[in-house]
N, C-alpha and C. Protein backbone atom coordinates (compact mmCIF):
# COMPACT_ATOMS: atom_id res chain seq x y z
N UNK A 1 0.84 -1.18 0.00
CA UNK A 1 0.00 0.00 0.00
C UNK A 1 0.88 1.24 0.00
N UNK A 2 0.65 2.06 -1.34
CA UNK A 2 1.52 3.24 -1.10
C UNK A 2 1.40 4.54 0.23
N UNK A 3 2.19 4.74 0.30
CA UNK A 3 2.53 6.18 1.45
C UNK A 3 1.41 7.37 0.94
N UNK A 4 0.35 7.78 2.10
CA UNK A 4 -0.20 9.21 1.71
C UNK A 4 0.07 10.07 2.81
N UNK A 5 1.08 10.82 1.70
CA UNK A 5 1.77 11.99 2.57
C UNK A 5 0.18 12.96 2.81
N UNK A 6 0.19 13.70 3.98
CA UNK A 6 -0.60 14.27 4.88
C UNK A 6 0.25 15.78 4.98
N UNK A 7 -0.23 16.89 4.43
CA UNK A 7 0.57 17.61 4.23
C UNK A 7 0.03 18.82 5.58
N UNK A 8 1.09 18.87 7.03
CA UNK A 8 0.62 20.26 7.91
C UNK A 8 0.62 21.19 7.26
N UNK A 9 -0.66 21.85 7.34
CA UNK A 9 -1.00 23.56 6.72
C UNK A 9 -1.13 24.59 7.90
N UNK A 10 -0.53 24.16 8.91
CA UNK A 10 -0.86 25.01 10.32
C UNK A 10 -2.15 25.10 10.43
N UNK A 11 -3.22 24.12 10.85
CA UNK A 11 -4.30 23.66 11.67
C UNK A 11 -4.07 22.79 12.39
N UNK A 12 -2.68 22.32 12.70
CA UNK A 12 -2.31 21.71 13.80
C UNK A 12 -3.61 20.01 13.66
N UNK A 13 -2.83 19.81 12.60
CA UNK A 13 -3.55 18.07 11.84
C UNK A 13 -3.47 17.40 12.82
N UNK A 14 -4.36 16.42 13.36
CA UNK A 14 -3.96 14.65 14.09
C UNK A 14 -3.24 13.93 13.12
N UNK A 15 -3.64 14.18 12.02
CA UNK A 15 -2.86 12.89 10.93
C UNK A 15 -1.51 13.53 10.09
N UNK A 16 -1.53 14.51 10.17
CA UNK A 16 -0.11 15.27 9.03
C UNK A 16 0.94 14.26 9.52
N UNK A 17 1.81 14.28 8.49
CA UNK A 17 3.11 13.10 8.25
C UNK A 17 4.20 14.04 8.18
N UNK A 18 3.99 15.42 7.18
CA UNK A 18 5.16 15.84 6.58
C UNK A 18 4.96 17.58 6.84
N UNK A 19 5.71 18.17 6.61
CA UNK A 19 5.64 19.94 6.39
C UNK A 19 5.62 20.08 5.20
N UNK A 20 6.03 19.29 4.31
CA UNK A 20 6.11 19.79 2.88
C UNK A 20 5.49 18.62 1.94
N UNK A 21 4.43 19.24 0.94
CA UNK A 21 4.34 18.27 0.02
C UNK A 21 5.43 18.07 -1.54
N UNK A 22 4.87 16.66 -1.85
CA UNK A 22 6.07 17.01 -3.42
C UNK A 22 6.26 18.37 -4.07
N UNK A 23 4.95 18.83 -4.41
CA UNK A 23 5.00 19.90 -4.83
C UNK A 23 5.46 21.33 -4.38
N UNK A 24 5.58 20.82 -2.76
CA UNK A 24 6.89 21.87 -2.27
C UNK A 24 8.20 21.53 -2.52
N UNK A 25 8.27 20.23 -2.47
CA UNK A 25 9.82 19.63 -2.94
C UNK A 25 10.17 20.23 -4.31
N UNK A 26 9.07 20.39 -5.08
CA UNK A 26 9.61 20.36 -6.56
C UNK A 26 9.68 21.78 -6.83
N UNK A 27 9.15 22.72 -6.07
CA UNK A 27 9.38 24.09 -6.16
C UNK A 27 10.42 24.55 -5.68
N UNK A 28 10.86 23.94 -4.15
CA UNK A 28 11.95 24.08 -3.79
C UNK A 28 13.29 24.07 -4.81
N UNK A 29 13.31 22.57 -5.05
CA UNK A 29 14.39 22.02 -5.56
C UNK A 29 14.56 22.40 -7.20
N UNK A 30 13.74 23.58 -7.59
CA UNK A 30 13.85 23.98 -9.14
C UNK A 30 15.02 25.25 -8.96
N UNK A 31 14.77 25.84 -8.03
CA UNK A 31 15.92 26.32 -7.41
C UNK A 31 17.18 26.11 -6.94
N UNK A 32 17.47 24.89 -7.02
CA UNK A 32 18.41 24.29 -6.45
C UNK A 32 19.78 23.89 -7.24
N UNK A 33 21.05 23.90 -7.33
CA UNK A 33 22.32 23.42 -7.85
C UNK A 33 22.14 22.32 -7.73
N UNK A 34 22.30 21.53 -6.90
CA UNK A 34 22.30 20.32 -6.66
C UNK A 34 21.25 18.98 -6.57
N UNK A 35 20.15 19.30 -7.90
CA UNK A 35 18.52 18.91 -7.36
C UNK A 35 19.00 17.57 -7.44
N UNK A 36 19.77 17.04 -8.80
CA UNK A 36 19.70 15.80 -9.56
C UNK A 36 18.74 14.56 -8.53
N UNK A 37 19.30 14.60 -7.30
CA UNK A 37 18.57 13.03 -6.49
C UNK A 37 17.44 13.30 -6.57
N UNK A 38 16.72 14.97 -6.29
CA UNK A 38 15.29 14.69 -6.25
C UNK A 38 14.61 14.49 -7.63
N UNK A 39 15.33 15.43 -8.20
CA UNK A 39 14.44 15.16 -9.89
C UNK A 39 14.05 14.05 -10.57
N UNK A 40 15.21 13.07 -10.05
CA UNK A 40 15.57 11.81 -10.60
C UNK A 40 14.78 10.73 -9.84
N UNK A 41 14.37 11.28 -8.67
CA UNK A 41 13.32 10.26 -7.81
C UNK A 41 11.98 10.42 -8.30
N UNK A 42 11.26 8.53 -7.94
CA UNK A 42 9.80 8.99 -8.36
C UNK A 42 8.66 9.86 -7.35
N UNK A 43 8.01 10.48 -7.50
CA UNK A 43 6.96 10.87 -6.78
C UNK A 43 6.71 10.15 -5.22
N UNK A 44 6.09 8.89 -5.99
CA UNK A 44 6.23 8.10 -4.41
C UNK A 44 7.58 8.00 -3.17
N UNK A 45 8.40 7.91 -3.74
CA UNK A 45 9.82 8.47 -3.24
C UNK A 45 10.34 9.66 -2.61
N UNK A 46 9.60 10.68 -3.30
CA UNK A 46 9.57 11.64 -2.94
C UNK A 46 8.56 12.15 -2.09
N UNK A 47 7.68 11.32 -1.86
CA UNK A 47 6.66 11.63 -0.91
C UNK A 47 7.32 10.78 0.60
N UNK A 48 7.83 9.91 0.15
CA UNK A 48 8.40 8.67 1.42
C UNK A 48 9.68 9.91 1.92
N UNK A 49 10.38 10.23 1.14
CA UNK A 49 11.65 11.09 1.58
C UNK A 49 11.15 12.40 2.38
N UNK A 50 9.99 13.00 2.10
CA UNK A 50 9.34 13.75 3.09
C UNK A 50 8.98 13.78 4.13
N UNK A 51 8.36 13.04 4.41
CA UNK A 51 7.74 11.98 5.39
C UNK A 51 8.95 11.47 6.68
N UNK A 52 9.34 11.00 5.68
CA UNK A 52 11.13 10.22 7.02
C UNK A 52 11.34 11.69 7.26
N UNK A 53 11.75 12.46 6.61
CA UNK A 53 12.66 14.37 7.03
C UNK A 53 11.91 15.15 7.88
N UNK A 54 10.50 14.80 7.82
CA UNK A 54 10.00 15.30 8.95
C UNK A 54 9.87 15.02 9.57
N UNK A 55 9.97 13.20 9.98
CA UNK A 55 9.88 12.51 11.42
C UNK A 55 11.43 13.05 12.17
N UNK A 56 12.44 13.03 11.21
CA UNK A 56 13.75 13.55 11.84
C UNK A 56 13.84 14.82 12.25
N UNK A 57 13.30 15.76 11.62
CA UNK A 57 13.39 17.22 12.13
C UNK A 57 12.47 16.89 13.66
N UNK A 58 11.50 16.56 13.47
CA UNK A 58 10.54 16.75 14.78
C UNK A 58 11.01 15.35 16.08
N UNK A 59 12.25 14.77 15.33
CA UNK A 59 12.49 13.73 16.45
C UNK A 59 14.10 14.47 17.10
N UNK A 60 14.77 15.97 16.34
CA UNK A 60 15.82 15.86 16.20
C UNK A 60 16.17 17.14 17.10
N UNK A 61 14.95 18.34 16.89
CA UNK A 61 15.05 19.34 17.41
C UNK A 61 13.66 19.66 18.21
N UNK A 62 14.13 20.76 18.73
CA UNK A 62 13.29 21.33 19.61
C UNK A 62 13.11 22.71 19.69
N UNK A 63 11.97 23.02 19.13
CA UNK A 63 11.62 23.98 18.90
C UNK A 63 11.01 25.30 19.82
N UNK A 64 10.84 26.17 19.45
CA UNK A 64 10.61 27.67 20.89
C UNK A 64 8.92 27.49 21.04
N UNK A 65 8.34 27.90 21.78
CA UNK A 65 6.72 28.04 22.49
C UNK A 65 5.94 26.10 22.45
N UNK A 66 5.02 25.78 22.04
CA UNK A 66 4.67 24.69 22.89
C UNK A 66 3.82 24.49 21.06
N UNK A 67 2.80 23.36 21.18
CA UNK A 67 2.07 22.84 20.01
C UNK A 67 0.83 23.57 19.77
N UNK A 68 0.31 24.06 19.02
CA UNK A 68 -0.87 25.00 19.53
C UNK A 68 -1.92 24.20 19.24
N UNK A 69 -2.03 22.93 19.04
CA UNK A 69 -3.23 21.93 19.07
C UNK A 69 -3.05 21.12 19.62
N UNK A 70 -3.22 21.09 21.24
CA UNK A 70 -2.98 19.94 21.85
C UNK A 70 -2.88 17.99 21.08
N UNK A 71 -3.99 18.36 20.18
CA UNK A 71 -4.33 17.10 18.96
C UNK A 71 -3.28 16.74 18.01
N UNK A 72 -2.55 18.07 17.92
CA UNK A 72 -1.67 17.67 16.67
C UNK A 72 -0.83 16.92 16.54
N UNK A 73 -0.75 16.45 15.25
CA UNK A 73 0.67 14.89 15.06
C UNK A 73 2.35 15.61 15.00
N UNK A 74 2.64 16.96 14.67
CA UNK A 74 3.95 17.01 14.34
C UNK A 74 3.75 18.25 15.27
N UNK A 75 5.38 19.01 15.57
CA UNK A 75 5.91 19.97 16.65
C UNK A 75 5.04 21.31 16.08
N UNK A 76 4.90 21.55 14.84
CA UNK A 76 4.72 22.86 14.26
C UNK A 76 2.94 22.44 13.77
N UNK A 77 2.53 23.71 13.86
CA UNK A 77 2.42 24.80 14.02
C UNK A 77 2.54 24.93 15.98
N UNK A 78 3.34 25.89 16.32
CA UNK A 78 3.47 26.41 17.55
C UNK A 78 3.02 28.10 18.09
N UNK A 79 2.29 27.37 19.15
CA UNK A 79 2.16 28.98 20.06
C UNK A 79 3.23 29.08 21.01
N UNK A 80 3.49 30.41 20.88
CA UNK A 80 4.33 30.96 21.15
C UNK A 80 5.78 31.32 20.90
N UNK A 81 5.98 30.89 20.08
CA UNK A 81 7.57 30.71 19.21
C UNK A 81 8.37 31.79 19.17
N UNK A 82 9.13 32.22 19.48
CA UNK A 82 9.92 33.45 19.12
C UNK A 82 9.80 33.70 17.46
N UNK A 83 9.39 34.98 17.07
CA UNK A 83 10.18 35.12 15.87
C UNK A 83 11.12 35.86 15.87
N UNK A 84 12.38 35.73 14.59
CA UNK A 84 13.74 36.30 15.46
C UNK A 84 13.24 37.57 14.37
N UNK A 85 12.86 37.62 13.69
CA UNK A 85 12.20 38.68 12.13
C UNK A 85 11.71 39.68 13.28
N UNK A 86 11.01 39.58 14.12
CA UNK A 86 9.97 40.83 14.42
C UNK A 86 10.51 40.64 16.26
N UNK A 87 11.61 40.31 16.90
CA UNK A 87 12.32 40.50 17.71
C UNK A 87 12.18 41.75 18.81
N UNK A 88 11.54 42.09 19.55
CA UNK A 88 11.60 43.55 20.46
C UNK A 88 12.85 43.50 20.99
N UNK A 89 13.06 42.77 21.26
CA UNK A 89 15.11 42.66 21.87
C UNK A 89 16.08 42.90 20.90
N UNK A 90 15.75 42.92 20.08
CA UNK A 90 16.81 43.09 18.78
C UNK A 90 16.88 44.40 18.46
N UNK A 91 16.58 45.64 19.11
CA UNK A 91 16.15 46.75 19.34
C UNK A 91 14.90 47.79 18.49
N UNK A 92 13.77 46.73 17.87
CA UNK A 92 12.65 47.26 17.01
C UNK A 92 12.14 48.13 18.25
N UNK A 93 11.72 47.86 19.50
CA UNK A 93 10.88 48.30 20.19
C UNK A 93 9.96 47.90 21.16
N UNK A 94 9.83 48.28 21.99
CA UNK A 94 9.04 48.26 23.05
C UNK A 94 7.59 48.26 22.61
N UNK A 95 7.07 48.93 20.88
CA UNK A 95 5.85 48.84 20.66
C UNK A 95 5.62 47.43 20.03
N UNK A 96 6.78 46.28 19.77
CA UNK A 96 6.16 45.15 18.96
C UNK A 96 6.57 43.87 20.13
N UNK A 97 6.70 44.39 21.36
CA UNK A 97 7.12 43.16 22.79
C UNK A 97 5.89 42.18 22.62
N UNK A 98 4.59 42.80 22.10
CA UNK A 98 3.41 41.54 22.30
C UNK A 98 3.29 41.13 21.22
N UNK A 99 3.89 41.41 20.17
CA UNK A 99 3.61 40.56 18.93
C UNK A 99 5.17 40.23 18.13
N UNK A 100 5.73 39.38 18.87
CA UNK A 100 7.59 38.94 17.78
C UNK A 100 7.31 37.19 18.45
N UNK A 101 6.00 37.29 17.95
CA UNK A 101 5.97 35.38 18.47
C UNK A 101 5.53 35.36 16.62
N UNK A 102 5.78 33.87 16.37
CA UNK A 102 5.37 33.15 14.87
C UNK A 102 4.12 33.25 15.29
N UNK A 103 3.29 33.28 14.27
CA UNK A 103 1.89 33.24 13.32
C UNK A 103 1.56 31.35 14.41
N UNK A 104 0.71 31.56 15.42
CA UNK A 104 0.35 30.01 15.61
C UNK A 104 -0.44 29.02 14.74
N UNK A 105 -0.59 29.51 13.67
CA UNK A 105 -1.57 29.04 12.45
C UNK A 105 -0.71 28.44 11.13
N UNK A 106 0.50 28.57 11.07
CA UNK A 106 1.34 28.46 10.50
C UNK A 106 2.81 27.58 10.43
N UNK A 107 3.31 27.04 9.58
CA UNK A 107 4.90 26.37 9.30
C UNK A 107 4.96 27.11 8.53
N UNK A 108 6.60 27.90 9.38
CA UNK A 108 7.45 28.70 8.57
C UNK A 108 7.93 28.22 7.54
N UNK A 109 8.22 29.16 6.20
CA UNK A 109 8.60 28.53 5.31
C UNK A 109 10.44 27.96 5.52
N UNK A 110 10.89 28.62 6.16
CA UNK A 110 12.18 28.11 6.76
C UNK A 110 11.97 26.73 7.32
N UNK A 111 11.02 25.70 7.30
CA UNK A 111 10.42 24.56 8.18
C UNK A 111 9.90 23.75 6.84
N UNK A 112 9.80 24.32 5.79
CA UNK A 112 8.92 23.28 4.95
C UNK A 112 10.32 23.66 3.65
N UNK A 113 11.22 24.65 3.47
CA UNK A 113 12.09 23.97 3.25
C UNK A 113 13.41 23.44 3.81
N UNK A 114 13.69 23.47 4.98
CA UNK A 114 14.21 22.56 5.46
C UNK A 114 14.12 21.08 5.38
N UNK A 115 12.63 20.27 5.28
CA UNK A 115 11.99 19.26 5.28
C UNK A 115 12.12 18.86 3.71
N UNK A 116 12.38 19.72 2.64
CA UNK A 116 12.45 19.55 1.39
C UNK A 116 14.41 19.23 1.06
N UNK A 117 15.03 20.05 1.53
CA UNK A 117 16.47 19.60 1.70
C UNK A 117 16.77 18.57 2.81
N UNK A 118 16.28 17.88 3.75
CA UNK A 118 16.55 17.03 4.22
C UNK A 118 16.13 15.76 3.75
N UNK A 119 15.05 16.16 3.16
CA UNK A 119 14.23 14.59 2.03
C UNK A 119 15.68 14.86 0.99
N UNK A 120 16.21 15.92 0.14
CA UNK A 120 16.90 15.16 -1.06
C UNK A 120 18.19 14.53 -0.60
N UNK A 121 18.79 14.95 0.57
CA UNK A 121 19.76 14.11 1.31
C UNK A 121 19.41 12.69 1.81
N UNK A 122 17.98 12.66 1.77
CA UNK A 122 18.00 11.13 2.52
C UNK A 122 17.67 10.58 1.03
N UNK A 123 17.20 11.38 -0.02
CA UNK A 123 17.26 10.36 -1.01
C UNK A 123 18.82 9.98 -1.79
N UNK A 124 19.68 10.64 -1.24
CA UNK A 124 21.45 10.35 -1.57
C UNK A 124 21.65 9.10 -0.95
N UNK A 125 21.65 9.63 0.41
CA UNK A 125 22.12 8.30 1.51
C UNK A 125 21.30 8.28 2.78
N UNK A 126 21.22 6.91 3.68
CA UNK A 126 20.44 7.00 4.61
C UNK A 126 21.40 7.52 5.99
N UNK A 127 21.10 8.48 6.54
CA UNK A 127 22.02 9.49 7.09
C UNK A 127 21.57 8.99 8.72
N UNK A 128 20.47 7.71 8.95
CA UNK A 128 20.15 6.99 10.22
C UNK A 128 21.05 6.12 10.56
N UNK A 129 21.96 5.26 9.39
CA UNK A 129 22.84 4.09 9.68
C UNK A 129 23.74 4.22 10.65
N UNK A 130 24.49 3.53 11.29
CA UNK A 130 25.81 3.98 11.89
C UNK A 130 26.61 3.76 10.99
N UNK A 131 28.16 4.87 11.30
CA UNK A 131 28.65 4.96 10.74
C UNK A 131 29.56 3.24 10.72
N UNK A 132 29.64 3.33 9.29
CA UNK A 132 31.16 2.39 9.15
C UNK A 132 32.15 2.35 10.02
N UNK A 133 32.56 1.62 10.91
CA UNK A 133 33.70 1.22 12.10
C UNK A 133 33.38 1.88 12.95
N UNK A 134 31.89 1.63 13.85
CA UNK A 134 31.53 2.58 14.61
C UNK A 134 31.72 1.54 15.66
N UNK A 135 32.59 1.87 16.61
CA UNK A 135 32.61 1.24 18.01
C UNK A 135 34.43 0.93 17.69
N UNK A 136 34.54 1.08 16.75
CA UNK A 136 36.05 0.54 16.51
C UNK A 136 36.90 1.75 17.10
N UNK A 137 38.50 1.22 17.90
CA UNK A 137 39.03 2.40 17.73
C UNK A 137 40.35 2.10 16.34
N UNK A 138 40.55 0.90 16.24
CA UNK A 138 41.64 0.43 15.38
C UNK A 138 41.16 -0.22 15.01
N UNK A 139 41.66 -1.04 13.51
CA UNK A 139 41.13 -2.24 12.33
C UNK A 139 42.47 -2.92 12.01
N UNK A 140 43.31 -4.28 12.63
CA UNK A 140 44.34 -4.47 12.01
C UNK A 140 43.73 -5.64 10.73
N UNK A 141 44.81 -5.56 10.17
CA UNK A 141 44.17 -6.67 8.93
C UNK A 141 45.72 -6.80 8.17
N UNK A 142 46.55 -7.78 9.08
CA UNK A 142 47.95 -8.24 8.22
C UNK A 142 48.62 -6.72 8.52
N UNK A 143 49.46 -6.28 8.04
CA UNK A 143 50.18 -5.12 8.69
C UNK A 143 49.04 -3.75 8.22
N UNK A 144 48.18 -3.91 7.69
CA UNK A 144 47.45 -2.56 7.31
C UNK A 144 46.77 -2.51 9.10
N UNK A 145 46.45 -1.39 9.33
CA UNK A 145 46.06 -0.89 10.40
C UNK A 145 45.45 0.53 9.86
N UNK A 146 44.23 0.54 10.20
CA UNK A 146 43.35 1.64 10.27
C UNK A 146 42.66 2.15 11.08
N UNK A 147 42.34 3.58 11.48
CA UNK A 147 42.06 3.62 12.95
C UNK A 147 40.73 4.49 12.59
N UNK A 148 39.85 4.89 13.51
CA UNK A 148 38.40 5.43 13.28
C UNK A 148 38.47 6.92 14.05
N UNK A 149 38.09 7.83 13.22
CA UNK A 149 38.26 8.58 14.44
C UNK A 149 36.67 9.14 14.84
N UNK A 150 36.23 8.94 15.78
CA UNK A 150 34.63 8.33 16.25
C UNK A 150 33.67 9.93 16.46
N UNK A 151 34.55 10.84 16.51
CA UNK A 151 33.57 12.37 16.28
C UNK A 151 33.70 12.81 15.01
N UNK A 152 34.22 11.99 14.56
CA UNK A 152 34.39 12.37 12.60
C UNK A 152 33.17 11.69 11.92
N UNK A 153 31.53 12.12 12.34
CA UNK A 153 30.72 11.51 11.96
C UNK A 153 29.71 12.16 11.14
N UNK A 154 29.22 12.06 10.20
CA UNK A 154 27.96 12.59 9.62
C UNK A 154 26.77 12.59 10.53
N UNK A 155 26.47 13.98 10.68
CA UNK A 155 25.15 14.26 11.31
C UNK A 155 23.99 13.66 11.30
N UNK A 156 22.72 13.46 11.59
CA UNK A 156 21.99 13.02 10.69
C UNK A 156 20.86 14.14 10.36
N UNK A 157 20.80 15.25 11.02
CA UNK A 157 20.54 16.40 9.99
C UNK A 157 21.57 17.77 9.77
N UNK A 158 21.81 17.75 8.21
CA UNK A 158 23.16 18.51 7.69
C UNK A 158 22.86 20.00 8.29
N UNK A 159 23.98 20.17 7.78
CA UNK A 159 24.36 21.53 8.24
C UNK A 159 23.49 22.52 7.51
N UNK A 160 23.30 22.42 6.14
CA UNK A 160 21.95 23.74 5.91
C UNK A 160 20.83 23.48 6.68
N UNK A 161 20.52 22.17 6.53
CA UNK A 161 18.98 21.96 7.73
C UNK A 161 19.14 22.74 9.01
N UNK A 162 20.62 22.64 9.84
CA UNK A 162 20.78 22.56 11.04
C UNK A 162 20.17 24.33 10.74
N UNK A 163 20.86 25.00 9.72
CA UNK A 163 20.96 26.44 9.55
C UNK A 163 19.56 27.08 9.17
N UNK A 164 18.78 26.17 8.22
CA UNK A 164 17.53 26.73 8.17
C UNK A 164 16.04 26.95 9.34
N UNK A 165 16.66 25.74 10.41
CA UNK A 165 15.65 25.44 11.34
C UNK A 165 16.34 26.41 13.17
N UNK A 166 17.77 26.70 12.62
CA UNK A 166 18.42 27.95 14.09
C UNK A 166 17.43 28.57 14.42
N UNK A 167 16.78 29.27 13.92
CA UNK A 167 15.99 30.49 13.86
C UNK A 167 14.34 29.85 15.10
N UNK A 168 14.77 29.03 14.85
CA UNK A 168 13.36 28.42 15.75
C UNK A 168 13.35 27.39 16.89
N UNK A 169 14.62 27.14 17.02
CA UNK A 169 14.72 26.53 18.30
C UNK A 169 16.22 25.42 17.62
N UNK A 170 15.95 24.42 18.53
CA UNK A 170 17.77 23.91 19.09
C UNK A 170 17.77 22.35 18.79
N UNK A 171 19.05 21.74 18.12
CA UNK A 171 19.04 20.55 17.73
C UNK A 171 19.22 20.12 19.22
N UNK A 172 18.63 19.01 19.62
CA UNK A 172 18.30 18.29 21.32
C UNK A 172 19.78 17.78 21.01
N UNK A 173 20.56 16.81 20.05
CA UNK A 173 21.19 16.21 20.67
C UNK A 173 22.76 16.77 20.22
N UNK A 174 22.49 18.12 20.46
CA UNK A 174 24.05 18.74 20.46
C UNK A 174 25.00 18.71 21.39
N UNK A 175 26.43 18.68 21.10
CA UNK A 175 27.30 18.35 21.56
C UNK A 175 27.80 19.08 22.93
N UNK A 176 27.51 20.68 22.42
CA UNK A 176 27.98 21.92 23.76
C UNK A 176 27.76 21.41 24.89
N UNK A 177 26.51 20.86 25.18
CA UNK A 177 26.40 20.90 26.51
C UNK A 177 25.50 22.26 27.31
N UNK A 178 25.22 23.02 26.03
CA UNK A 178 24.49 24.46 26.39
C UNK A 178 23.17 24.43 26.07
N UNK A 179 22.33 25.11 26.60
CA UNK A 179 20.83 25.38 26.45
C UNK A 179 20.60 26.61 25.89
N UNK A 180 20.10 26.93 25.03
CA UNK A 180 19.44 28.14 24.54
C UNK A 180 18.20 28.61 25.39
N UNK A 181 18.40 29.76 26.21
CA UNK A 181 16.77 30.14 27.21
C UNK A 181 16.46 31.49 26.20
N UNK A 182 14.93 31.36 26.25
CA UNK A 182 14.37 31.95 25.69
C UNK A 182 13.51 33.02 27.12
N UNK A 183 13.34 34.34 26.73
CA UNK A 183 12.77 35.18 27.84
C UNK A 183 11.38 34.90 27.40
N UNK A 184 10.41 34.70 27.78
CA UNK A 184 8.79 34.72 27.31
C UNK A 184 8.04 36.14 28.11
């Protein structure tokens, strides 16, 4: 039975799967240098590659204010979110302190393409596997010896994702050791 992607429109869905449909993928990625994996994938593929990118974004990070439909299946649409665009701390003003939260009705478009570049990466490679010689610290094999070096690892969401989704809250399983606090 094929995959029906469920596309969030910020009504905060029970059933949404994804932030972006193909047809955001394919708008996205017409823009893109590097489309070839998605172009070259079929539809259904491209609906499955959506689908996985948004279970990872919403399994991966953590986002600013809370779900604004107690009901809903994915993190976004959120009340209360910082927006960093309309910021009163950023020195706009003291007249916009009650309104620099995101639209609670809404996924930023920074969120649906993020979910569109993280689907054409998972249609490259599956970026869940462990890495090759993971647990290893050395490999002898007859005098060849190869060694692993174990923080030399692929993410499993890249660095533009990591960059498109900053703006809205914090990958959970980062390395610092630091918390981002938000003033509400």
């Amino acid at each position: 039975m094929p995959l029906t992607l469920i596309k969030e429109d910020g009504t905060g869905k029970a059933d949404a799967n994804a932030y972006a449909s193909v047809a955001d993928g394919d708008a996205y990625h017409a823009g893109h240098l590097y489309a070839s994996a998605w172009t070259a994938a079929t539809a259904d593929n491209k609906a499955v590659a959506l689908v996985m990118a948004s279970r990872l974004i919403d399994a991966e990070y953590q986002f600013g204010g809370v779900k604004s439909v107690d009901s809903q299946a994915m993190q976004w649409p959120r009340y209360r979110c910082p927006d960093p665009d309309r910021d009163a701390t950023l020195g706009v003003g003291l007249l916009l302190a009650s309104n620099n939260w995101m639209p609670e009705n809404l996924v930023p478009k920074a969120v649906i393409q993020a979910a569109c570049e993280l689907a054409r990466e998972l249609l490259i490679a599956d970026r869940t596997v462990a890495p090759a010689g993971e647990g290893l610290k050395y490999y002898n094999n007859a005098s060849v010896q190869t060694g692993y070096d174990k923080t030399d690892t692929r993410p499993i969401i890249p660095a533009v994702v990591q960059a498109l989704l900053a703006k809205f809250g914090s990958l959970i399983k980062s390395k610092s050791g630091s918390v981002k606090l938000v003033r509400v």
